[in-house]
C-alpha atoms as a PDB file:
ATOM      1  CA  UNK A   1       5.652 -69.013  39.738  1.00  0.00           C
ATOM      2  CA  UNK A   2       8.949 -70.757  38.943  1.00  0.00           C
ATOM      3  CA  UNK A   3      11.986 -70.305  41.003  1.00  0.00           C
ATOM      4  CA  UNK A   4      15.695 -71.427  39.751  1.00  0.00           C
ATOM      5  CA  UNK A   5      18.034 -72.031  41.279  1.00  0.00           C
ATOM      6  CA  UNK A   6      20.812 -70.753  39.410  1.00  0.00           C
ATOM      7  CA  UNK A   7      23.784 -72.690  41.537  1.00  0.00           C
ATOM      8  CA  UNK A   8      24.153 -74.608  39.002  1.00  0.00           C
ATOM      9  CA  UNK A   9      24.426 -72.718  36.249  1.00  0.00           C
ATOM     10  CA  UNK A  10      27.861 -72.775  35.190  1.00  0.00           C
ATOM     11  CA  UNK A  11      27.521 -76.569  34.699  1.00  0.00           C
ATOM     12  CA  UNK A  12      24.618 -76.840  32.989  1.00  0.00           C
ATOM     13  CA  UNK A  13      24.991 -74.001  30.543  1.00  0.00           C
ATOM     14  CA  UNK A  14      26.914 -73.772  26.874  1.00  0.00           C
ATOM     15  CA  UNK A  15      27.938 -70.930  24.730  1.00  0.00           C
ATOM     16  CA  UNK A  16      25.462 -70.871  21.553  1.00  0.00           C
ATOM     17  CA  UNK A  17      26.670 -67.900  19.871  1.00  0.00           C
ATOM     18  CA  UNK A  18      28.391 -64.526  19.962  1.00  0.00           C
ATOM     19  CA  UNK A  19      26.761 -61.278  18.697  1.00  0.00           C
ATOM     20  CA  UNK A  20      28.860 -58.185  18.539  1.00  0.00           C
ATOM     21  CA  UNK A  21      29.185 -57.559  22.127  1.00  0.00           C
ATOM     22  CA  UNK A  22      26.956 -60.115  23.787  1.00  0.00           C
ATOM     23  CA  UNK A  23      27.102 -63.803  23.850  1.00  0.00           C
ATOM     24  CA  UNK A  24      24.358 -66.711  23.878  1.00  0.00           C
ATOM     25  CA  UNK A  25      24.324 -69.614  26.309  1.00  0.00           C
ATOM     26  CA  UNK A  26      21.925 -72.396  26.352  1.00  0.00           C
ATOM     27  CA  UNK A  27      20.927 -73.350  29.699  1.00  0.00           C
ATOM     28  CA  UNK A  28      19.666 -76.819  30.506  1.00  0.00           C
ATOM     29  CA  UNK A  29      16.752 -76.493  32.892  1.00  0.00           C
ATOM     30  CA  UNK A  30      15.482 -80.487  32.266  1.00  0.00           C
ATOM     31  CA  UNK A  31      14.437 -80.735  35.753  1.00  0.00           C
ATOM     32  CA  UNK A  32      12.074 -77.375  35.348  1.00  0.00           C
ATOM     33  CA  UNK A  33       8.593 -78.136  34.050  1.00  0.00           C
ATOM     34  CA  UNK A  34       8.248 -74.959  33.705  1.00  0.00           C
ATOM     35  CA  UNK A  35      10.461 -74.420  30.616  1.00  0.00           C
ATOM     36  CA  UNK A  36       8.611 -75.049  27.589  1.00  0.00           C
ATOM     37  CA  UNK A  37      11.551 -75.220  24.852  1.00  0.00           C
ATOM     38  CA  UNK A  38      12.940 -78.181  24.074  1.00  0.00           C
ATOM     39  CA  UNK A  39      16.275 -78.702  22.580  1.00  0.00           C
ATOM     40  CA  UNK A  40      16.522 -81.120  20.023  1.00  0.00           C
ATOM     41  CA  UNK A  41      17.878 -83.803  22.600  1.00  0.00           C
ATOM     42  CA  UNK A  42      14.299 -83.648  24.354  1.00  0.00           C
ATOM     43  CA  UNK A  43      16.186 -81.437  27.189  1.00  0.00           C
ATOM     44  CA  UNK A  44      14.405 -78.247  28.410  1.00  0.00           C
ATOM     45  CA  UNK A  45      16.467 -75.266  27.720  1.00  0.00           C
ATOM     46  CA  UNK A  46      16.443 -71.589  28.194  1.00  0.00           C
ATOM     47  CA  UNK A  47      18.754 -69.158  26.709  1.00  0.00           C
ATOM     48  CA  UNK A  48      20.854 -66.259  28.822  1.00  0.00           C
ATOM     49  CA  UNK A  49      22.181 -63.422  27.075  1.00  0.00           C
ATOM     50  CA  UNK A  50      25.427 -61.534  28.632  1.00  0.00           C
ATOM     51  CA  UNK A  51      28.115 -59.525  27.717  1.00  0.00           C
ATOM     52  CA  UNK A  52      30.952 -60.660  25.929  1.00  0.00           C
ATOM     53  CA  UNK A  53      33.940 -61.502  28.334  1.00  0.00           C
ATOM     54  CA  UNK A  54      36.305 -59.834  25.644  1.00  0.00           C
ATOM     55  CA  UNK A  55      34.427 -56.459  25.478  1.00  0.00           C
ATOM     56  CA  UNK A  56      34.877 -53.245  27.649  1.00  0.00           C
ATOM     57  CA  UNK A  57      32.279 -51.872  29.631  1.00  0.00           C
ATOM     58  CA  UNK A  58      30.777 -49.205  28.287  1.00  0.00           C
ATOM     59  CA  UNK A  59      27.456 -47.236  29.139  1.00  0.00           C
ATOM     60  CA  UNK A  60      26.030 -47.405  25.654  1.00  0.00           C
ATOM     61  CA  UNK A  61      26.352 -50.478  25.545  1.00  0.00           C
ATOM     62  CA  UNK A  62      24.440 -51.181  28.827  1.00  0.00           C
ATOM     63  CA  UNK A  63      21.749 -49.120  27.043  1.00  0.00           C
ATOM     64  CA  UNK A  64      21.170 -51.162  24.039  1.00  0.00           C
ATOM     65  CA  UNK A  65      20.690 -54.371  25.956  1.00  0.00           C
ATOM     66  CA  UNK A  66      18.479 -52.321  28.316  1.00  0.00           C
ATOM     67  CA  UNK A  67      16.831 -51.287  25.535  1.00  0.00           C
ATOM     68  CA  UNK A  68      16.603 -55.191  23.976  1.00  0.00           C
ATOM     69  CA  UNK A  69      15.430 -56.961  27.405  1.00  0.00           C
ATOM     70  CA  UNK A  70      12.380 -53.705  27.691  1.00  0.00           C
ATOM     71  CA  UNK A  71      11.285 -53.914  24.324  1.00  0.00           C
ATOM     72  CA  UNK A  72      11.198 -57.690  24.347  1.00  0.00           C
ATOM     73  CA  UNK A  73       9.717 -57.861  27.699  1.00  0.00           C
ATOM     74  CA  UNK A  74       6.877 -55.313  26.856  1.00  0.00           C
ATOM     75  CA  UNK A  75       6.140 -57.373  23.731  1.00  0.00           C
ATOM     76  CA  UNK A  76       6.743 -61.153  24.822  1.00  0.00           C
ATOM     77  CA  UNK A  77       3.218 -61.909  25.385  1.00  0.00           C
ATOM     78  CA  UNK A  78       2.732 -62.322  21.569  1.00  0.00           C
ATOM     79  CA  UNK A  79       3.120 -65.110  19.908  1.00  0.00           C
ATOM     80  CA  UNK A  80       5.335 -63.329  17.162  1.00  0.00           C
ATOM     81  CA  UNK A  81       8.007 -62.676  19.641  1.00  0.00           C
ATOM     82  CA  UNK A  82      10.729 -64.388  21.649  1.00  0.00           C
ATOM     83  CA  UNK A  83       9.474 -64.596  25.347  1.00  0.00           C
ATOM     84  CA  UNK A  84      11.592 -63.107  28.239  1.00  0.00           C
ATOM     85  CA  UNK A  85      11.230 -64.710  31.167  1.00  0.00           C
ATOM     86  CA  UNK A  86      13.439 -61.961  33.870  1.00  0.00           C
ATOM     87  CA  UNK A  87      16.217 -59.665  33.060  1.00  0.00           C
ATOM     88  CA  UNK A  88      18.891 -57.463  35.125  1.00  0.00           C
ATOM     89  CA  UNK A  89      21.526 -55.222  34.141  1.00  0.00           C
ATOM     90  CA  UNK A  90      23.599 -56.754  31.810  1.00  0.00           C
ATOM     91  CA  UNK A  91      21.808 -60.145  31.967  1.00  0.00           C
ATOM     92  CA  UNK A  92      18.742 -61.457  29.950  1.00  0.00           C
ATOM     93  CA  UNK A  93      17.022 -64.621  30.711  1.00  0.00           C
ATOM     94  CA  UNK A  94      14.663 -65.755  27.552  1.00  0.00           C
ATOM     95  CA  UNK A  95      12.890 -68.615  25.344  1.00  0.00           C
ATOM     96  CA  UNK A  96      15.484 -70.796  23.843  1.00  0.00           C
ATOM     97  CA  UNK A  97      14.864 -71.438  19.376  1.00  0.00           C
ATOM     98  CA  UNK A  98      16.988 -74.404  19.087  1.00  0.00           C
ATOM     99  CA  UNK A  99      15.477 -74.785  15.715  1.00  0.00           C
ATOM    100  CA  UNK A 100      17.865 -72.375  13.781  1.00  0.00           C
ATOM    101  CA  UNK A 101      16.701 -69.364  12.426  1.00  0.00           C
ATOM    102  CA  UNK A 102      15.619 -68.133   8.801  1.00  0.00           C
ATOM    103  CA  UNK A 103      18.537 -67.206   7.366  1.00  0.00           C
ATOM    104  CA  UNK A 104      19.859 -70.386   7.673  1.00  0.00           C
ATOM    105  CA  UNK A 105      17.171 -72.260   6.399  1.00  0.00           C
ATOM    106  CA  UNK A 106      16.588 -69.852   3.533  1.00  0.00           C
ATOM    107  CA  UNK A 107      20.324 -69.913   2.009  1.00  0.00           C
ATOM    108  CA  UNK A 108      21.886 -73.409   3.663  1.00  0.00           C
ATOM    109  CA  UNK A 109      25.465 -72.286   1.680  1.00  0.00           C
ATOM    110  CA  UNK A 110      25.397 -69.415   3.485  1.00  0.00           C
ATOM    111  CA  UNK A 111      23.697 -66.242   3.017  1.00  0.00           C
ATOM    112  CA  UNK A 112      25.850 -63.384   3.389  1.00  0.00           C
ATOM    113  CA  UNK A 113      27.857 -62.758   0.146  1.00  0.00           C
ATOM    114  CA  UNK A 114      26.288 -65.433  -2.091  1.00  0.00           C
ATOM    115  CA  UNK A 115      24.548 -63.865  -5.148  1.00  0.00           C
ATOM    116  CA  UNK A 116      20.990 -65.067  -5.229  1.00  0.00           C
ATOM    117  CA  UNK A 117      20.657 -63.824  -8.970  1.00  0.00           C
ATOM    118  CA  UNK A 118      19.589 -66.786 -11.331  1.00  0.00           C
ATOM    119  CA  UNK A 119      20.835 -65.178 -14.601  1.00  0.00           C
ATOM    120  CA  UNK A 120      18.612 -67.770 -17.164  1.00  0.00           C
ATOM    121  CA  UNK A 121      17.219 -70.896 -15.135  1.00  0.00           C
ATOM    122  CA  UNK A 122      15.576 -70.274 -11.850  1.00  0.00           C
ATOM    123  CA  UNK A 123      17.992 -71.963  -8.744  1.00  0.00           C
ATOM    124  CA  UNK A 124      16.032 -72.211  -6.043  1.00  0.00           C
ATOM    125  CA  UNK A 125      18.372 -72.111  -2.655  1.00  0.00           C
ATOM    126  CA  UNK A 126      16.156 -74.086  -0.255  1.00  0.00           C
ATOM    127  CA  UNK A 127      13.080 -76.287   0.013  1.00  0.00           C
ATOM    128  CA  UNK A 128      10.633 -74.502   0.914  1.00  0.00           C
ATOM    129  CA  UNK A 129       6.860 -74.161  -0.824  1.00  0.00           C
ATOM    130  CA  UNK A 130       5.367 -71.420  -1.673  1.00  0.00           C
ATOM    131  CA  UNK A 131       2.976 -72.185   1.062  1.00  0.00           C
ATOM    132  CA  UNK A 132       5.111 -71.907   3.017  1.00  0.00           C
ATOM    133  CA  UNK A 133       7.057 -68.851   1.965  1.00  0.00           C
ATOM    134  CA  UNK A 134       4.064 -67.186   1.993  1.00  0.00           C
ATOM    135  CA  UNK A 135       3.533 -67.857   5.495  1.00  0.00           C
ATOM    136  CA  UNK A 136       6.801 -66.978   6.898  1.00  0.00           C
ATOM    137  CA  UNK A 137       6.270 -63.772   4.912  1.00  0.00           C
ATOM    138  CA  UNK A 138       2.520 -63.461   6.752  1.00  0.00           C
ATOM    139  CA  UNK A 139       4.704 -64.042  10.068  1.00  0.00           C
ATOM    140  CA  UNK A 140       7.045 -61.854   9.449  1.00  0.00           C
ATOM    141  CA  UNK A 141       4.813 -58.875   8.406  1.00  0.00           C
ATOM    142  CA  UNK A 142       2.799 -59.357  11.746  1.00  0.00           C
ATOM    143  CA  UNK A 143       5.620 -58.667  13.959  1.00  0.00           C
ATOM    144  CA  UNK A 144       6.889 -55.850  12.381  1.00  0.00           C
ATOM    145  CA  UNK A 145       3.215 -54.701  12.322  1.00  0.00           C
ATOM    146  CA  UNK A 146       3.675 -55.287  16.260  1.00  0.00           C
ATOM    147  CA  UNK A 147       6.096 -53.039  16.431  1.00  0.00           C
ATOM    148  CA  UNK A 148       4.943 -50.436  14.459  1.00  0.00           C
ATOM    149  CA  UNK A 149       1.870 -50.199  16.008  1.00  0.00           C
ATOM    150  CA  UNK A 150       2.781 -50.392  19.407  1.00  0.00           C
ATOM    151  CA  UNK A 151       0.256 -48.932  21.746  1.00  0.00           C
ATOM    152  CA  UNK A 152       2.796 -46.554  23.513  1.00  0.00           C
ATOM    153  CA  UNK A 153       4.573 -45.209  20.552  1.00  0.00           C
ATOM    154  CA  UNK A 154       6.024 -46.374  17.108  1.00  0.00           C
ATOM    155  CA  UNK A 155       9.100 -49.132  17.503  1.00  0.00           C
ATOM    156  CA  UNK A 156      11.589 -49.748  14.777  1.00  0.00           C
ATOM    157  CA  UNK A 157      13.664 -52.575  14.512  1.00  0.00           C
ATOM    158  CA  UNK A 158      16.329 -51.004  12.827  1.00  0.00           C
ATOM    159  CA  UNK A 159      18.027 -54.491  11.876  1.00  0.00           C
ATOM    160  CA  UNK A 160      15.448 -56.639  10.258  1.00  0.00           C
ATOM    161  CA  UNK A 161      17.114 -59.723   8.521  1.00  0.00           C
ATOM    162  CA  UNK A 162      16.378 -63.198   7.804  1.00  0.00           C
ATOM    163  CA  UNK A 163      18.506 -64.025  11.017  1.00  0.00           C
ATOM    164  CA  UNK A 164      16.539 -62.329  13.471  1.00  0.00           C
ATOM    165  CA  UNK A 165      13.235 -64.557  12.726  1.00  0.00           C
ATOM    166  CA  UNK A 166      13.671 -67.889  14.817  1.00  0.00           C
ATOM    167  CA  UNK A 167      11.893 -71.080  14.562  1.00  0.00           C
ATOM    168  CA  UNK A 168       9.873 -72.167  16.699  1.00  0.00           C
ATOM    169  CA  UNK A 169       9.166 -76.182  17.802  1.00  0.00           C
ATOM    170  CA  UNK A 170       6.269 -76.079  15.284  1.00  0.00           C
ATOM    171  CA  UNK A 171       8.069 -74.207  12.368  1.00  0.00           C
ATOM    172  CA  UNK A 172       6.667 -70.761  12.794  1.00  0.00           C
ATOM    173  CA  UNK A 173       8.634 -67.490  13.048  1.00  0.00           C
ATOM    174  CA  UNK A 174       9.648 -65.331  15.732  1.00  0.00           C
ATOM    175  CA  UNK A 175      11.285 -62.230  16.147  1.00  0.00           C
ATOM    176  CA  UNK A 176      14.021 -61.302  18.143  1.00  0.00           C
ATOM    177  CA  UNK A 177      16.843 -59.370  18.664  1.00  0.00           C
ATOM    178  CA  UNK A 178      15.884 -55.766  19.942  1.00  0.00           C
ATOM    179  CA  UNK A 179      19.292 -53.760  21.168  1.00  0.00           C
ATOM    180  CA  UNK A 180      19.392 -51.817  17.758  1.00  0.00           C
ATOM    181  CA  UNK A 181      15.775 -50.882  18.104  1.00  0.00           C
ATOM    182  CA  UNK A 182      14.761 -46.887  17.511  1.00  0.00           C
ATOM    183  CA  UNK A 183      11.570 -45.861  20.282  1.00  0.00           C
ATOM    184  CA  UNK A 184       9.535 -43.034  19.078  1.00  0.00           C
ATOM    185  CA  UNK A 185       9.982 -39.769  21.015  1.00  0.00           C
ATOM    186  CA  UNK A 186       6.113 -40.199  22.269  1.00  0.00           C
ATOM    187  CA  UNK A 187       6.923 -43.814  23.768  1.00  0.00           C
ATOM    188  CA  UNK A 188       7.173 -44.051  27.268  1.00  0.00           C
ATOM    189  CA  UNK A 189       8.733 -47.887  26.926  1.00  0.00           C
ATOM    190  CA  UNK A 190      12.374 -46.681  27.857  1.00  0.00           C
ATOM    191  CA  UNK A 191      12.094 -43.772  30.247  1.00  0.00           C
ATOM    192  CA  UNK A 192      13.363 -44.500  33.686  1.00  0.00           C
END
């Protein structure tokens, strides 16, 4: 079992990203065997998910990252999702995807807004076989299968997009991303 020492977090942590209430940092953990990402600098990195410094407290919103840090927990031990390695409250400790995700890689100009319709010739937005596409597709397909077949009740993702399928070191997909989820009334996952 690995224990941090999280002393020195502040310094050896940087703000990724920001999601609509919760941001991203990447924590450098180099001196941690025990991490197994590895940021693109050869440094070993986790990721720690908070909320936003800018937004309010509010109890729903404790709920949905409750409800993201569960559902990933429950389902981390497949290779189709993001791990989590401890979460509390409003904090999430996980598996950093330095590698960008799917969206990204898909549409490099930028996804959101760009019309993908080739009107004569076909324009092909990224380089990517069909192998490949194929695969990612395969990938994709098996996670949602994951959470659709849960053994403790039906989970929907409720915000499946290209973004929410990270790369891993070896260029497969993972899923993430789990606060919007929907838990089927039979599925014991979220009771207290």
């Amino acid at each position: 079992m690995t224990v941090w020492n999280f002393s020195n977090l502040i310094n050896s942590c940087s703000l990724k990203s920001h999601g609509g209430y919760r941001s991203v940092f990447i924590v450098d953990m180099d001196d941690d065997e025990g991490v197994t990402s590895v940021n693109s600098d050869g440094t070993r990195v986790i990721i720690y998910k908070s909320i936003r410094f800018d937004v309010k407290y509010q109890t729903n919103k404790y709920e949905t990252m409750r409800k993201d840090s569960l559902v990933a927990e429950k389902l981390s031990s497949s290779p189709m999702i993001v791990d989590v390695y401890g979460f509390c409250a409003l904090g999430h400790l996980g598996e950093a995807m330095p590698n960008g995700d799917l969206e990204d890689a898909s549409v490099p100009t930028g996804g959101e807004g760009v019309e993908l319709e080739d009107s004569e010739d076909l324009d092909p937005q990224n380089n990517f076989t069909a192998e490949q596409k194929l695969q990612f597709a395969l990938e994709m397909a098996k996670s949602i299968s994951l959470l659709h077949s849960y053994s403790g009740g039906v989970i929907v993702h409720d915000d499946i997009q290209l973004s929410q399928f990270l790369f891993t070191a070896d260029g497969h997909l993972k899923l993430n991303d789990f606060n919007r989820c929907v838990v089927s009334a039979v599925c014991s996952l979220l009771r207290y």
